[in-house]
C-alpha atoms as a PDB file:
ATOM      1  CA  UNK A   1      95.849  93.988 100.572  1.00  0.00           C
ATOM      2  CA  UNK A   2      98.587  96.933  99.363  1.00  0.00           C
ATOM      3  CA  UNK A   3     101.850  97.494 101.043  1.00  0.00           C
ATOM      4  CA  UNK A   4     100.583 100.336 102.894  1.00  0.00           C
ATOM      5  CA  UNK A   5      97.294  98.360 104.650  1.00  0.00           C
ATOM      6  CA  UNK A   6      99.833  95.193 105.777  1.00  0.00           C
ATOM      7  CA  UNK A   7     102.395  97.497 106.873  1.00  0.00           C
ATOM      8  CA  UNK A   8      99.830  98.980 109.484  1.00  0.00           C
ATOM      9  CA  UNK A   9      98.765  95.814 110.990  1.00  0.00           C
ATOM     10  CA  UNK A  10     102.208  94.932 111.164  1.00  0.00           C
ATOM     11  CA  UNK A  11     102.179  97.861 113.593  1.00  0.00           C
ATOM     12  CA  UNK A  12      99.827  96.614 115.984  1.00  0.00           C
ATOM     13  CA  UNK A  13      99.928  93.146 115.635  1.00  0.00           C
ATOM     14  CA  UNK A  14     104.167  92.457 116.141  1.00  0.00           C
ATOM     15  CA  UNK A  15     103.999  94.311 118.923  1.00  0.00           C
ATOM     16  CA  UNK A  16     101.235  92.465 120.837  1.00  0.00           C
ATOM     17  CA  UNK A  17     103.872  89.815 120.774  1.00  0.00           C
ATOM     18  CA  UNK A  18     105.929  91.262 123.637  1.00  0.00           C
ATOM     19  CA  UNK A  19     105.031  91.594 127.101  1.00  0.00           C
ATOM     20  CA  UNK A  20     103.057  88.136 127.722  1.00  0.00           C
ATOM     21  CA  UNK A  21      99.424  89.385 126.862  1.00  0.00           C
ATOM     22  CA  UNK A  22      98.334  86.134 125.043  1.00  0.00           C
ATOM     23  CA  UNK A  23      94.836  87.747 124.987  1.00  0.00           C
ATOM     24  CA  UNK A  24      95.527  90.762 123.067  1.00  0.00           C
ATOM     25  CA  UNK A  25      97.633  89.035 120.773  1.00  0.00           C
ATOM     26  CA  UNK A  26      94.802  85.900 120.129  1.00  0.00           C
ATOM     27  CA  UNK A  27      92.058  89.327 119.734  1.00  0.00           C
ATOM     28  CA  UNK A  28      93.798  90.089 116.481  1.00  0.00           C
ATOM     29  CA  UNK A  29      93.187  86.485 114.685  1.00  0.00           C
ATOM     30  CA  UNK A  30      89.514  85.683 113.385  1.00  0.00           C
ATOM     31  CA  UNK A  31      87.367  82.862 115.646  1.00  0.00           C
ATOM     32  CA  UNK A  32      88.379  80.302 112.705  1.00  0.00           C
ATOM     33  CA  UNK A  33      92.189  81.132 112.349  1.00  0.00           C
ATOM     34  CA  UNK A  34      94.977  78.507 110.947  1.00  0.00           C
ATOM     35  CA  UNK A  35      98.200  79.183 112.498  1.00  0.00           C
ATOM     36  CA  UNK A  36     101.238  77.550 112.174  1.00  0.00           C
ATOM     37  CA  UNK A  37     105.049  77.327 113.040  1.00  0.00           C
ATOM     38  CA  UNK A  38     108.213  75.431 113.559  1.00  0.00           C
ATOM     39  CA  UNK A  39     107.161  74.196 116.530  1.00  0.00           C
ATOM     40  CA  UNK A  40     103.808  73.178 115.799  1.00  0.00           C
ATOM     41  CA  UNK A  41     103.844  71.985 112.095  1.00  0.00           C
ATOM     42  CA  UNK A  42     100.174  70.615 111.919  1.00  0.00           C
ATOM     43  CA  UNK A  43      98.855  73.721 113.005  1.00  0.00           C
ATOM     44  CA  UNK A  44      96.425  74.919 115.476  1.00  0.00           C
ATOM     45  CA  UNK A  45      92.855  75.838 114.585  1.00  0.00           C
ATOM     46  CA  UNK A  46      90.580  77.920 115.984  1.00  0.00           C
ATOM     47  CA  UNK A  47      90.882  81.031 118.266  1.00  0.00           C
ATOM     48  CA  UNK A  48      90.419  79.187 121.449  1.00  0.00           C
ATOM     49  CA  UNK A  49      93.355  76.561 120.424  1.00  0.00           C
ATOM     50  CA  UNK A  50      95.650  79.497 119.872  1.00  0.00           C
ATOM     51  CA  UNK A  51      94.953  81.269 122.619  1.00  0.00           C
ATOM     52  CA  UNK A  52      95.863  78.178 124.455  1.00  0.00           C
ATOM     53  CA  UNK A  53      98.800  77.934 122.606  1.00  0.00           C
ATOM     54  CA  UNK A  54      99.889  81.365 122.700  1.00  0.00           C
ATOM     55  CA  UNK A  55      99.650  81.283 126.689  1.00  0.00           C
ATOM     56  CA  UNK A  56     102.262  78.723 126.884  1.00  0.00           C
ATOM     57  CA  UNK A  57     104.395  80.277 124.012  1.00  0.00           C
ATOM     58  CA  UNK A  58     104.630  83.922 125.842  1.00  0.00           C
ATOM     59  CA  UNK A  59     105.112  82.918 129.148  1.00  0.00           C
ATOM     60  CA  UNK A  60     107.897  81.236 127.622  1.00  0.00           C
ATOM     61  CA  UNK A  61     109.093  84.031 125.522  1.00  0.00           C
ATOM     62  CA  UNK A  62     107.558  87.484 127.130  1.00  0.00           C
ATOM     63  CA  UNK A  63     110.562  90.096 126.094  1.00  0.00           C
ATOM     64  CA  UNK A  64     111.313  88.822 122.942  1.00  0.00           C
ATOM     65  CA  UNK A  65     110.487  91.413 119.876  1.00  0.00           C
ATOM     66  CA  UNK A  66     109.107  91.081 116.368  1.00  0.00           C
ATOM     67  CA  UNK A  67     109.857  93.715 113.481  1.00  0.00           C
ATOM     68  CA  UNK A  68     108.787  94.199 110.195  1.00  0.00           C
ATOM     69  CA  UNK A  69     111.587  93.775 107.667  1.00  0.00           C
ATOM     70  CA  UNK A  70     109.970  94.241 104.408  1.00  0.00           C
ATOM     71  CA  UNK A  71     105.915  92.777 103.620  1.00  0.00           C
ATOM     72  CA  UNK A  72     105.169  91.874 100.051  1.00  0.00           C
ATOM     73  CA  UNK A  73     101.269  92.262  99.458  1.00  0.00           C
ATOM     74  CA  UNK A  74      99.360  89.161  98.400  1.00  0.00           C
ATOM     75  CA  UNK A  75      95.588  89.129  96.986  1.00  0.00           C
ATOM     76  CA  UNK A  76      93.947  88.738 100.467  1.00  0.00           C
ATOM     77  CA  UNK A  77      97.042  89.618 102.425  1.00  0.00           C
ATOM     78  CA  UNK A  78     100.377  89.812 102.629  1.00  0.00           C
ATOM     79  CA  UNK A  79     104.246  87.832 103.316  1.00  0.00           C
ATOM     80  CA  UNK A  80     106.088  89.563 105.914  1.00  0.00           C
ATOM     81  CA  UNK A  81     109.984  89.128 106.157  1.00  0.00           C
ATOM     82  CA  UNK A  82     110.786  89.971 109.937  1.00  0.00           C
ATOM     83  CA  UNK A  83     113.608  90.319 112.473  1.00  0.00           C
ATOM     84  CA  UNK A  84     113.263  89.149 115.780  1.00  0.00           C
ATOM     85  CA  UNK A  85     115.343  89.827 119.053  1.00  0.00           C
ATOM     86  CA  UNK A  86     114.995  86.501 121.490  1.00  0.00           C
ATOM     87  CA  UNK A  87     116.388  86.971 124.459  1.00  0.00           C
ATOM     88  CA  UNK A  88     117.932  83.378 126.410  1.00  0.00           C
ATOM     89  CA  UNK A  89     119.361  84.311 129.400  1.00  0.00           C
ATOM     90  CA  UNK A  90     122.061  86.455 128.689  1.00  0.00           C
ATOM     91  CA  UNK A  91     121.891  85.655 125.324  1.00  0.00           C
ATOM     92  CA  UNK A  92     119.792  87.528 122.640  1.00  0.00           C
ATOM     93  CA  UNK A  93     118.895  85.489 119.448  1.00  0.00           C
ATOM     94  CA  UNK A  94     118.788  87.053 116.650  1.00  0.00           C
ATOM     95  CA  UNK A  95     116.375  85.360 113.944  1.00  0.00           C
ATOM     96  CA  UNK A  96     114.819  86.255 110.616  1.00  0.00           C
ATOM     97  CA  UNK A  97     111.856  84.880 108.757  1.00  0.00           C
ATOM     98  CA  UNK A  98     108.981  85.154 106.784  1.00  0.00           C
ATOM     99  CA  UNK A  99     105.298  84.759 107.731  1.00  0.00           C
ATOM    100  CA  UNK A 100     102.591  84.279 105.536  1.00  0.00           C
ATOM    101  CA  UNK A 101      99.426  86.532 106.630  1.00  0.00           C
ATOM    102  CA  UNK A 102      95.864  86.393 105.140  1.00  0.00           C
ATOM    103  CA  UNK A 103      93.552  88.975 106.533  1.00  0.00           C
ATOM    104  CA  UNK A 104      89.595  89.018 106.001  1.00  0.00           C
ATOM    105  CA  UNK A 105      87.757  92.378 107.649  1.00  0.00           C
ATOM    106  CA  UNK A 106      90.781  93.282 109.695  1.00  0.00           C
ATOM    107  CA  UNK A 107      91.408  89.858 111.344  1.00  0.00           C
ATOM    108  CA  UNK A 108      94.079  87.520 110.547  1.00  0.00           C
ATOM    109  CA  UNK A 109      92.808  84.296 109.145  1.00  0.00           C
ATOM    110  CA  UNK A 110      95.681  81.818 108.654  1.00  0.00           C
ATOM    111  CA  UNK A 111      99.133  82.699 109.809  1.00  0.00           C
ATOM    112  CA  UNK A 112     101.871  80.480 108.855  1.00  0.00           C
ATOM    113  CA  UNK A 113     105.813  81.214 110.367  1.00  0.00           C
ATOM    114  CA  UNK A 114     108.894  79.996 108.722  1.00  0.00           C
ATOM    115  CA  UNK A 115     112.033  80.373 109.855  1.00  0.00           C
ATOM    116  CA  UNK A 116     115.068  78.197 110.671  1.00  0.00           C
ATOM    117  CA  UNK A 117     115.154  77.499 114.642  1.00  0.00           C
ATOM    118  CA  UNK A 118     118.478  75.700 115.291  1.00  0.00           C
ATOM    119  CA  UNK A 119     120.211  78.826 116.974  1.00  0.00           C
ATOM    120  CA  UNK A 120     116.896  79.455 119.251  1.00  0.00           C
ATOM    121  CA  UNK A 121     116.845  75.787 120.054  1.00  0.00           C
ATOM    122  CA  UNK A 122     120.804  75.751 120.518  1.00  0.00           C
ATOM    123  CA  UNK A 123     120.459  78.837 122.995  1.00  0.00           C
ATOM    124  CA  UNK A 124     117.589  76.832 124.781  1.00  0.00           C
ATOM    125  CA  UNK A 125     119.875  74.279 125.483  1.00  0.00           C
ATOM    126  CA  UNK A 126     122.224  75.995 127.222  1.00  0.00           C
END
């Protein structure tokens, strides 16, 4: 995948993660999808699982915002460093990370998130 190719499904894929549409985000990973994050280290596999998942996690989270920072292409996809804007209350958390994206036929396959949570958890807690 080049820079250019991982840059433009950055642009319609970070997106889908605002607003609380859990099925328009889930449409963009492939029926056999890995995915994980901080808060779910073993993963989730399978479409169904994360659309499951991703119900719970947007209604949760439905005006925070994802940008790309910078995306370093991989063979097969691509890392993405990204900024995100969490809003907690009247608190916004501000986080950055990295995400590691493989793609087959326009459909991400296996999407892994890393980034350090403490401040998101420490805003959670009030």
């Amino acid at each position: 995948m080049d820079r250019r190719e991982a840059l433009a499904l950055c642009e319609r894929w970070l997106p889908l993660w605002t607003g609380n549409r859990p099925e328009a985000l889930a449409a963009i990973y492939a029926d056999d999808v890995f995915y994980r994050d901080p808060a779910k280290p073993d993963g989730v596999r399978g479409r169904a699982a994360l659309l499951a998942y991703f119900r719970k996690l947007l209604a949760g989270f439905p005006n925070w915002v994802w940008r790309a920072d910078d995306v370093f292409p991989l063979d097969g996809g691509f890392a993405l460093r990204w900024k995100a804007e969490i809003p907690i209350g009247k608190t916004v958390v501000h986080e950055t990370g990295m995400d590691l994206v493989y793609v087959k036929d326009g459909l991400v396959t296996r999407n892994e998130v890393y980034f350090d949570r403490a401040a998101l958890l420490a805003a959670l807690k009030g």
